[in-house]
Protein backbone atom coordinates (compact mmCIF):
# COMPACT_ATOMS: atom_id res chain seq x y z
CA UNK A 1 -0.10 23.25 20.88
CA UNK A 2 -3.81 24.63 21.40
CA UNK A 3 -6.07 22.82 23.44
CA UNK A 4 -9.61 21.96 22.51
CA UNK A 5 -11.91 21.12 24.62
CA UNK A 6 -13.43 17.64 23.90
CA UNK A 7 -16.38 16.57 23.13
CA UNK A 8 -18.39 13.53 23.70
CA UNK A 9 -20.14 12.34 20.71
CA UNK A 10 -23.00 10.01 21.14
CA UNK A 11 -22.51 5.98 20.40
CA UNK A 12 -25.23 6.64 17.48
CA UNK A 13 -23.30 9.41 15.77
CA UNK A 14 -19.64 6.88 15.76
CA UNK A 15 -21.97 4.61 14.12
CA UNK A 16 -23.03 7.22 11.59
CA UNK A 17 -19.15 8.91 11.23
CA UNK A 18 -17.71 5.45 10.91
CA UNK A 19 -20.00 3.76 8.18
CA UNK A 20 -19.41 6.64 6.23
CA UNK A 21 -15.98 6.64 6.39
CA UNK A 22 -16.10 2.95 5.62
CA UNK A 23 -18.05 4.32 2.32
CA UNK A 24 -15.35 6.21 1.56
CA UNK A 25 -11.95 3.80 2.07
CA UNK A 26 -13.90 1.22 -0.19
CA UNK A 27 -15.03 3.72 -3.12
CA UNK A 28 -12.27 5.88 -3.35
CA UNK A 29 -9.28 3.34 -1.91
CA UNK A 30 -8.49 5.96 0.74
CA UNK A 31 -6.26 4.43 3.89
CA UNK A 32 -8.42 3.59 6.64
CA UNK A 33 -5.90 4.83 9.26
CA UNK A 34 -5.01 8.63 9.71
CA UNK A 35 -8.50 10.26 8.48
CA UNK A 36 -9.51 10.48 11.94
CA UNK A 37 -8.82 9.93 15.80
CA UNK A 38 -10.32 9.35 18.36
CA UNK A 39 -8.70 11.89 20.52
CA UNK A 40 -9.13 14.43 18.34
CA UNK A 41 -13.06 15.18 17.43
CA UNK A 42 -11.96 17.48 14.92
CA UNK A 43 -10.38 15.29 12.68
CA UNK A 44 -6.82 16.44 13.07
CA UNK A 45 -3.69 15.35 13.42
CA UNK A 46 -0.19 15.95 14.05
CA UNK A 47 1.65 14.11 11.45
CA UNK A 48 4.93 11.79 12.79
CA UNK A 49 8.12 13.28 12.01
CA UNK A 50 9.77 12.27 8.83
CA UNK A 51 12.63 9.67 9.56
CA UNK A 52 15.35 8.36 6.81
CA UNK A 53 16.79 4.78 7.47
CA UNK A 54 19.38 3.52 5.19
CA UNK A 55 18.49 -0.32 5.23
CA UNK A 56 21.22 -1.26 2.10
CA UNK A 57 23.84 -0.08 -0.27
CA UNK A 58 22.30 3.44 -1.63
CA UNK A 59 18.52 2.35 -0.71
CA UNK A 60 16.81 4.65 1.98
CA UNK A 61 13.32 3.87 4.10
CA UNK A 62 11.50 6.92 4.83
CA UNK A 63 8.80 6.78 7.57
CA UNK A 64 6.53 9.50 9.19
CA UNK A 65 4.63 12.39 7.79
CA UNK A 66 1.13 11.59 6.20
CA UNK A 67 0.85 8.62 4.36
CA UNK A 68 2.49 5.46 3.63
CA UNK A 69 6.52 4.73 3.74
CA UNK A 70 8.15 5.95 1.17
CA UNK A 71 11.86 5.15 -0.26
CA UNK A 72 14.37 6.84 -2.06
CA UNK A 73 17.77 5.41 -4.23
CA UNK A 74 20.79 7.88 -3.95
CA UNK A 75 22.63 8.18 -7.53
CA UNK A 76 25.45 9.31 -8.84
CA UNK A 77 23.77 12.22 -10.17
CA UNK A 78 20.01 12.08 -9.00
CA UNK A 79 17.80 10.25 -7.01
CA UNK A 80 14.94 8.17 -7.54
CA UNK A 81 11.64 7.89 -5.33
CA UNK A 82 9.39 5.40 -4.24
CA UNK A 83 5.73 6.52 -4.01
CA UNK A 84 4.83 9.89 -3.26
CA UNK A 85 2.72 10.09 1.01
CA UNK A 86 -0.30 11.23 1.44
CA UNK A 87 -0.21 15.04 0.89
CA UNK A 88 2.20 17.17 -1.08
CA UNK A 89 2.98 19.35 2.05
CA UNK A 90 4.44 15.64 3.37
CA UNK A 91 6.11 15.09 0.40
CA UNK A 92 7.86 17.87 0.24
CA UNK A 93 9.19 17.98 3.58
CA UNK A 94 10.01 14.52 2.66
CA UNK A 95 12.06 15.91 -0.46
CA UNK A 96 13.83 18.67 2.14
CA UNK A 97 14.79 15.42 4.43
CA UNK A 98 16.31 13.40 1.61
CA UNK A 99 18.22 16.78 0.41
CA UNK A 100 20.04 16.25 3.71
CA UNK A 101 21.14 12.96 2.98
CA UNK A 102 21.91 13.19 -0.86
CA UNK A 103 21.96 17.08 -2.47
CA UNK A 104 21.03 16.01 -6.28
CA UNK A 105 17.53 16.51 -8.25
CA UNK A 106 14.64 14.12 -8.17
CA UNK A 107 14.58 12.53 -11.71
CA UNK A 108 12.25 9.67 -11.16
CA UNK A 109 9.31 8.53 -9.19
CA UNK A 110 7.69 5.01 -9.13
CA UNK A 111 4.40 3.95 -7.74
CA UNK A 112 4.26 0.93 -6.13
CA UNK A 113 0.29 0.89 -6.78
CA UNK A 114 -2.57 3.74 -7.00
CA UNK A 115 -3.84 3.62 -3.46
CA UNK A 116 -3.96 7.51 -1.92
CA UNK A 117 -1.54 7.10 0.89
CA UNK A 118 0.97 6.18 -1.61
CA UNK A 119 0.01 8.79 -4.18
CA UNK A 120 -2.26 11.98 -3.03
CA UNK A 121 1.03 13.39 -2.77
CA UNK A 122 2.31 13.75 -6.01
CA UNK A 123 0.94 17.34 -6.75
CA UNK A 124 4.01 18.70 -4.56
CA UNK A 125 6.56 17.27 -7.16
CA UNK A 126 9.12 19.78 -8.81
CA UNK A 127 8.92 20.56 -12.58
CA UNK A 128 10.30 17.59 -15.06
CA UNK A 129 9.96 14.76 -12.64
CA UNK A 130 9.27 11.54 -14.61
CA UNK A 131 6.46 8.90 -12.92
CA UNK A 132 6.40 5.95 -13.66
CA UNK A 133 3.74 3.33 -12.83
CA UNK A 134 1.99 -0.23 -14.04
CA UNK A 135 -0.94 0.71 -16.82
CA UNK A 136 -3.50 -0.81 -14.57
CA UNK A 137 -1.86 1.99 -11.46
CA UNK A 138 -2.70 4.29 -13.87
CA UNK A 139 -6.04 3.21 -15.07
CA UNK A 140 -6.81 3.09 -11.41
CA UNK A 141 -5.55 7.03 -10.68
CA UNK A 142 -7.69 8.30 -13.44
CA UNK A 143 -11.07 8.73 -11.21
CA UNK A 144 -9.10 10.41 -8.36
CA UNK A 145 -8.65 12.74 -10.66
CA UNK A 146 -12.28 13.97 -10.55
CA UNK A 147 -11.71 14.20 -6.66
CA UNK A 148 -8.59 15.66 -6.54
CA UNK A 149 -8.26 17.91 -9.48
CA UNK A 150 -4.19 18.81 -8.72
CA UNK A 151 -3.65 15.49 -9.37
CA UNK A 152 -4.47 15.84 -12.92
CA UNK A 153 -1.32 16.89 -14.01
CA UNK A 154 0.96 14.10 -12.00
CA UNK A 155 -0.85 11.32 -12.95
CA UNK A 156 1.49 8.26 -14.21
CA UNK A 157 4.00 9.73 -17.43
CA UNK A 158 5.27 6.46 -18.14
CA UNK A 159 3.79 2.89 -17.79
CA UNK A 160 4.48 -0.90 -18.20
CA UNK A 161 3.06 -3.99 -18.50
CA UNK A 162 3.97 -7.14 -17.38
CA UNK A 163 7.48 -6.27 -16.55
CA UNK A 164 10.41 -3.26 -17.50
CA UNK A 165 13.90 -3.14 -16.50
CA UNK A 166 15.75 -0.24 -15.74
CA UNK A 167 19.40 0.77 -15.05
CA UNK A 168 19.52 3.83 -12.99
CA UNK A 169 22.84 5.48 -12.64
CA UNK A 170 24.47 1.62 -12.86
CA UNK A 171 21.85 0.07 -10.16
CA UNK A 172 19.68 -2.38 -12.26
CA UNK A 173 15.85 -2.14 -10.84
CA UNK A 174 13.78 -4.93 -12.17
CA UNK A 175 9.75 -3.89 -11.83
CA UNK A 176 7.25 -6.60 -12.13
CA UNK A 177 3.79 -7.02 -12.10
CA UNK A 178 2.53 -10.53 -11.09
CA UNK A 179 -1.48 -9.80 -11.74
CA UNK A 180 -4.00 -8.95 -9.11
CA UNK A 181 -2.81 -8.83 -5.58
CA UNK A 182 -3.45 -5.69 -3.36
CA UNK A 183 -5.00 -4.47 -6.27
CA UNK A 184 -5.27 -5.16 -9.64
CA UNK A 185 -1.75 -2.97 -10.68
CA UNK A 186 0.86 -3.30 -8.41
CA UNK A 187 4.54 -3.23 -8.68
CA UNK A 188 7.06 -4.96 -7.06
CA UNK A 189 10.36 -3.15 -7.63
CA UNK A 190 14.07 -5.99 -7.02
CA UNK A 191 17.13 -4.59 -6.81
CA UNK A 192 18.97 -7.77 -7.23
CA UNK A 193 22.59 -6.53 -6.14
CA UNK A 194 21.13 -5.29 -2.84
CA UNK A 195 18.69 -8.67 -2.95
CA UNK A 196 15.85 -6.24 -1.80
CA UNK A 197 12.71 -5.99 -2.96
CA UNK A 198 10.02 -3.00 -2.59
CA UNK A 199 7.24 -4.58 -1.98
CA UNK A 200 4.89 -1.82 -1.36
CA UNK A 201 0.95 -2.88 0.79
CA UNK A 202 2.09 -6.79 -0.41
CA UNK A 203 3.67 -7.47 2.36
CA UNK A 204 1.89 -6.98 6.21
CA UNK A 205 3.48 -9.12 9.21
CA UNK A 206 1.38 -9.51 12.17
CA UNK A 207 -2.19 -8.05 10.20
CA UNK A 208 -4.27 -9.39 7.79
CA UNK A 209 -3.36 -8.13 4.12
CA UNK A 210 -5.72 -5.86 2.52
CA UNK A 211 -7.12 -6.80 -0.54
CA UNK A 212 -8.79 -3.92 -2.60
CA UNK A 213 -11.74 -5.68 -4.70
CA UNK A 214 -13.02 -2.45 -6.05
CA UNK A 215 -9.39 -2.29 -7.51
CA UNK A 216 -10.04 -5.59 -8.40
CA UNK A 217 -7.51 -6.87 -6.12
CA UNK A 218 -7.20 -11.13 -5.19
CA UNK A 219 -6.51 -13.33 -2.37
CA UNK A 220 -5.79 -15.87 -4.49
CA UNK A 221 -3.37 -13.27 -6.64
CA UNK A 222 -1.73 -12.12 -3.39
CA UNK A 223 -0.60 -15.55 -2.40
CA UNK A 224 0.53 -16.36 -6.79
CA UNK A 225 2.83 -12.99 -6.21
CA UNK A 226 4.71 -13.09 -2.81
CA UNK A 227 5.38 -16.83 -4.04
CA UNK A 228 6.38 -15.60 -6.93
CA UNK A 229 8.38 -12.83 -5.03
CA UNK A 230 10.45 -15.65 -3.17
CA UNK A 231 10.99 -17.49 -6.38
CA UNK A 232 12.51 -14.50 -7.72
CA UNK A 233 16.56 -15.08 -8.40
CA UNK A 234 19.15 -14.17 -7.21
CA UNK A 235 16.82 -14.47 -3.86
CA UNK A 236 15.81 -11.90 -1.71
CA UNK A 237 16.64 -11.17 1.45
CA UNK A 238 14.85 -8.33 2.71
CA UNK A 239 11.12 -7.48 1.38
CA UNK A 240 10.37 -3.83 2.41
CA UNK A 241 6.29 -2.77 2.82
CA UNK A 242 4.48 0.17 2.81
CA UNK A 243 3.54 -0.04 6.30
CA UNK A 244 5.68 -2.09 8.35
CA UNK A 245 9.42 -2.35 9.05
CA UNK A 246 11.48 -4.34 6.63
CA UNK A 247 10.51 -8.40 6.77
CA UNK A 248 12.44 -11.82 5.75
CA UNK A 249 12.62 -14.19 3.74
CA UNK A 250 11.72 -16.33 6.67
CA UNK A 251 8.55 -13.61 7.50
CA UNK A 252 7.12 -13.34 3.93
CA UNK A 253 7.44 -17.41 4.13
CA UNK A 254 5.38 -17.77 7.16
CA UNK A 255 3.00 -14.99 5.92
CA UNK A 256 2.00 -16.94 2.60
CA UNK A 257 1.56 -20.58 4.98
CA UNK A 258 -0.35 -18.04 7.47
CA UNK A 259 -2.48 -16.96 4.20
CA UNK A 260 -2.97 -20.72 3.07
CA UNK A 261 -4.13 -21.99 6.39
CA UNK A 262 -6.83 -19.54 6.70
CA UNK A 263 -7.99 -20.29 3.09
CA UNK A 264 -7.80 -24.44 4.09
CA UNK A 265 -10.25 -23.45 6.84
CA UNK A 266 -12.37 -21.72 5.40
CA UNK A 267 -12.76 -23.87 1.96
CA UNK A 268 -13.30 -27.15 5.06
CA UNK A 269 -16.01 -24.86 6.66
CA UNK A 270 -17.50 -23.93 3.18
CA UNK A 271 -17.45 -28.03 2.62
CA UNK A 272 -19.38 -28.08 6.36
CA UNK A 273 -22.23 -26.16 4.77
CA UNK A 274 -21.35 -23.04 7.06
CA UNK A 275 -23.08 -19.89 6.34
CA UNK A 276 -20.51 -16.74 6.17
CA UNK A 277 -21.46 -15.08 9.18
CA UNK A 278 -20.76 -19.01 11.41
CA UNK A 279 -17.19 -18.79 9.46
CA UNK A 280 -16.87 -14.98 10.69
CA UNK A 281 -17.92 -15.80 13.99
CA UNK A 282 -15.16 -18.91 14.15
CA UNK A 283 -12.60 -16.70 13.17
CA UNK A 284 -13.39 -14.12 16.00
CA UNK A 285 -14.75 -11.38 13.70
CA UNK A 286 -18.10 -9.37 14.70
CA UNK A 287 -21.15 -10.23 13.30
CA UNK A 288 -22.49 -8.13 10.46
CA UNK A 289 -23.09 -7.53 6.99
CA UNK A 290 -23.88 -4.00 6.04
CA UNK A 291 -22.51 -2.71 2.65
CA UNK A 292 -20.10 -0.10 4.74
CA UNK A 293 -18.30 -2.70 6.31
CA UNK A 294 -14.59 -2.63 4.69
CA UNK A 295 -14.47 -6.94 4.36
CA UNK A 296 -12.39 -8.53 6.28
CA UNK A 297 -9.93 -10.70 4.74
CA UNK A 298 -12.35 -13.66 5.59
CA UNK A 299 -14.96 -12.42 3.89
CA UNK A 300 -12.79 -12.11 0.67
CA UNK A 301 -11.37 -15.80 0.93
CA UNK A 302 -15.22 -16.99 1.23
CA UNK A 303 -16.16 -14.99 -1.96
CA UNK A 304 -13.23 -15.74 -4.15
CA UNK A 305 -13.38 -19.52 -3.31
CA UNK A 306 -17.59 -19.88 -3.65
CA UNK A 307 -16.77 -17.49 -7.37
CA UNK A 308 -14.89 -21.02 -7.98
CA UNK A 309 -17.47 -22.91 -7.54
């Protein structure tokens, strides 16, 4: 590997690098991790290797690379893909790995929601690829366009609203869409033989969710889905996320009491007459309230619950 020599940068010029990159995670719904390090001044980054799990029956987890965990269901005669990493050089390494594993075309892609981790790599799909996606994914997609101009012709082939069933190659999928959460279009994909569920940025164990408001994502929607993703029958046993290992029934259950208890506190704080920044502060979270900052999942609770006032 080449060595660069590093360079200090001054405490006012982080300031200046990270507000802007703040600027550009909330416009464009970029990830906040993996744009840049802090070892590496330049900005670059050596990419994980990409790893294949098989966590049940024909369903595969794929980690490393750029971007966000993907997954992949072996057919009988082709496989299907779960969201599409960061970059289509990532992607199609990815494609080379699962070749290894099952040697049959890609017929099918589905986003799990429009976020660029999850999608940016879509331009390195092969010809005749069908992708399919909720309308409000979609929707979403349509002004990354203008950014990233390859993506123009990968954008969503196929949508849904509400709900669609599919049977592919005899393993029934079941996609739903249970209104705002992460953001305003996600999809939670069952697989009710397996009792697995791809859950996609829903589901984050020991972090704070993030909820994407210029996606119009919800607190309040978050909590209505992964309720409504434990209700779901037959029941599901393992939830798999975007970026985390696979979680519980048990996990996801703690994570939605977890997600009520901070909204009790807050909404008793709120009743105290506490200004934002004394409910930030209680909480642990730094003082401030520039426009850059990405808002913290505090923040969101205090807005959604004084919008019901």
């Amino acid at each position: 590997m080449k060595t660069v020599s590093r360079i200090r940068p001054s405490r006012s010029l982080l300031i200046l690098i990270g507000a802007t990159l703040a600027i550009l995670v909330a416009v464009l719904g970029l990830p906040a991790l993996g744009l840049i390090t802090s070892s590496n001044p330049a900005g670059q980054q050596t990419n994980p290797p990409i790893t294949i799990t098989n966590v049940s029956d024909n369903i595969y987890m794929i980690k490393g690379g750029s971007g966000a965990n993907c997954y992949f269901l072996a057919g009988k005669k082709t496989n299907l893909l779960v969201d599409a990493k960061m970059s289509a050089e990532s992607l199609k390494e990815m494609l080379a790995e699962i070749q290894k594993i099952s040697a049959k075309p890609l017929s099918l892609v589905i986003l799990t929601h429009s976020d660029g981790d999850h999608v940016n790599g879509l331009s390195g799909l092969p010809g005749g690829v069908r992708i399919l996606a909720h309308k409000k994914t979609y929707e979403e997609m349509l002004p990354a366009v203008e950014q990233r101009p390859e993506l123009k012709n990968f954008l969503p082939s196929e949508t849904y609203e509400g709900g669609k069933n599919l049977d592919f190659e005899g393993t029934k999928l079941e996609l739903r869409n249970f209104g705002p959460a992460h953001t305003s279009g996600d999809t939670v994909i069952f697989i009710p033989e397996s009792k697995v569920a791809i859950a996609g940025d829903l589901v984050f164990i020991g972090r704070d969710p993030l909820i994407h408001k210029q996606k119009n994502g919800s607190f309040f929607g978050l909590i209505k889905t992964l309720e409504s993703m434990l209700a779901y029958k037959p029941e599901i046993e393992l939830f798999l996320s975007g970026h985390a290992d696979s979680a519980s029934r048990q996990e996801v259950s703690e994570l939605v009491k977890s997600l009520k208890d901070k909204e009790a506190r807050v909404m008793g704080m709120i009743q105290q007459k506490k200004t934002l920044e004394e409910i930030r502060t209680a909480f642990g979270l730094e003082p401030g309230s520039a426009p850059s900052r990405r808002p913290s999942l505090i923040d969101i609770i205090y807005q959604e619950i004084s919008e019901q006032k």
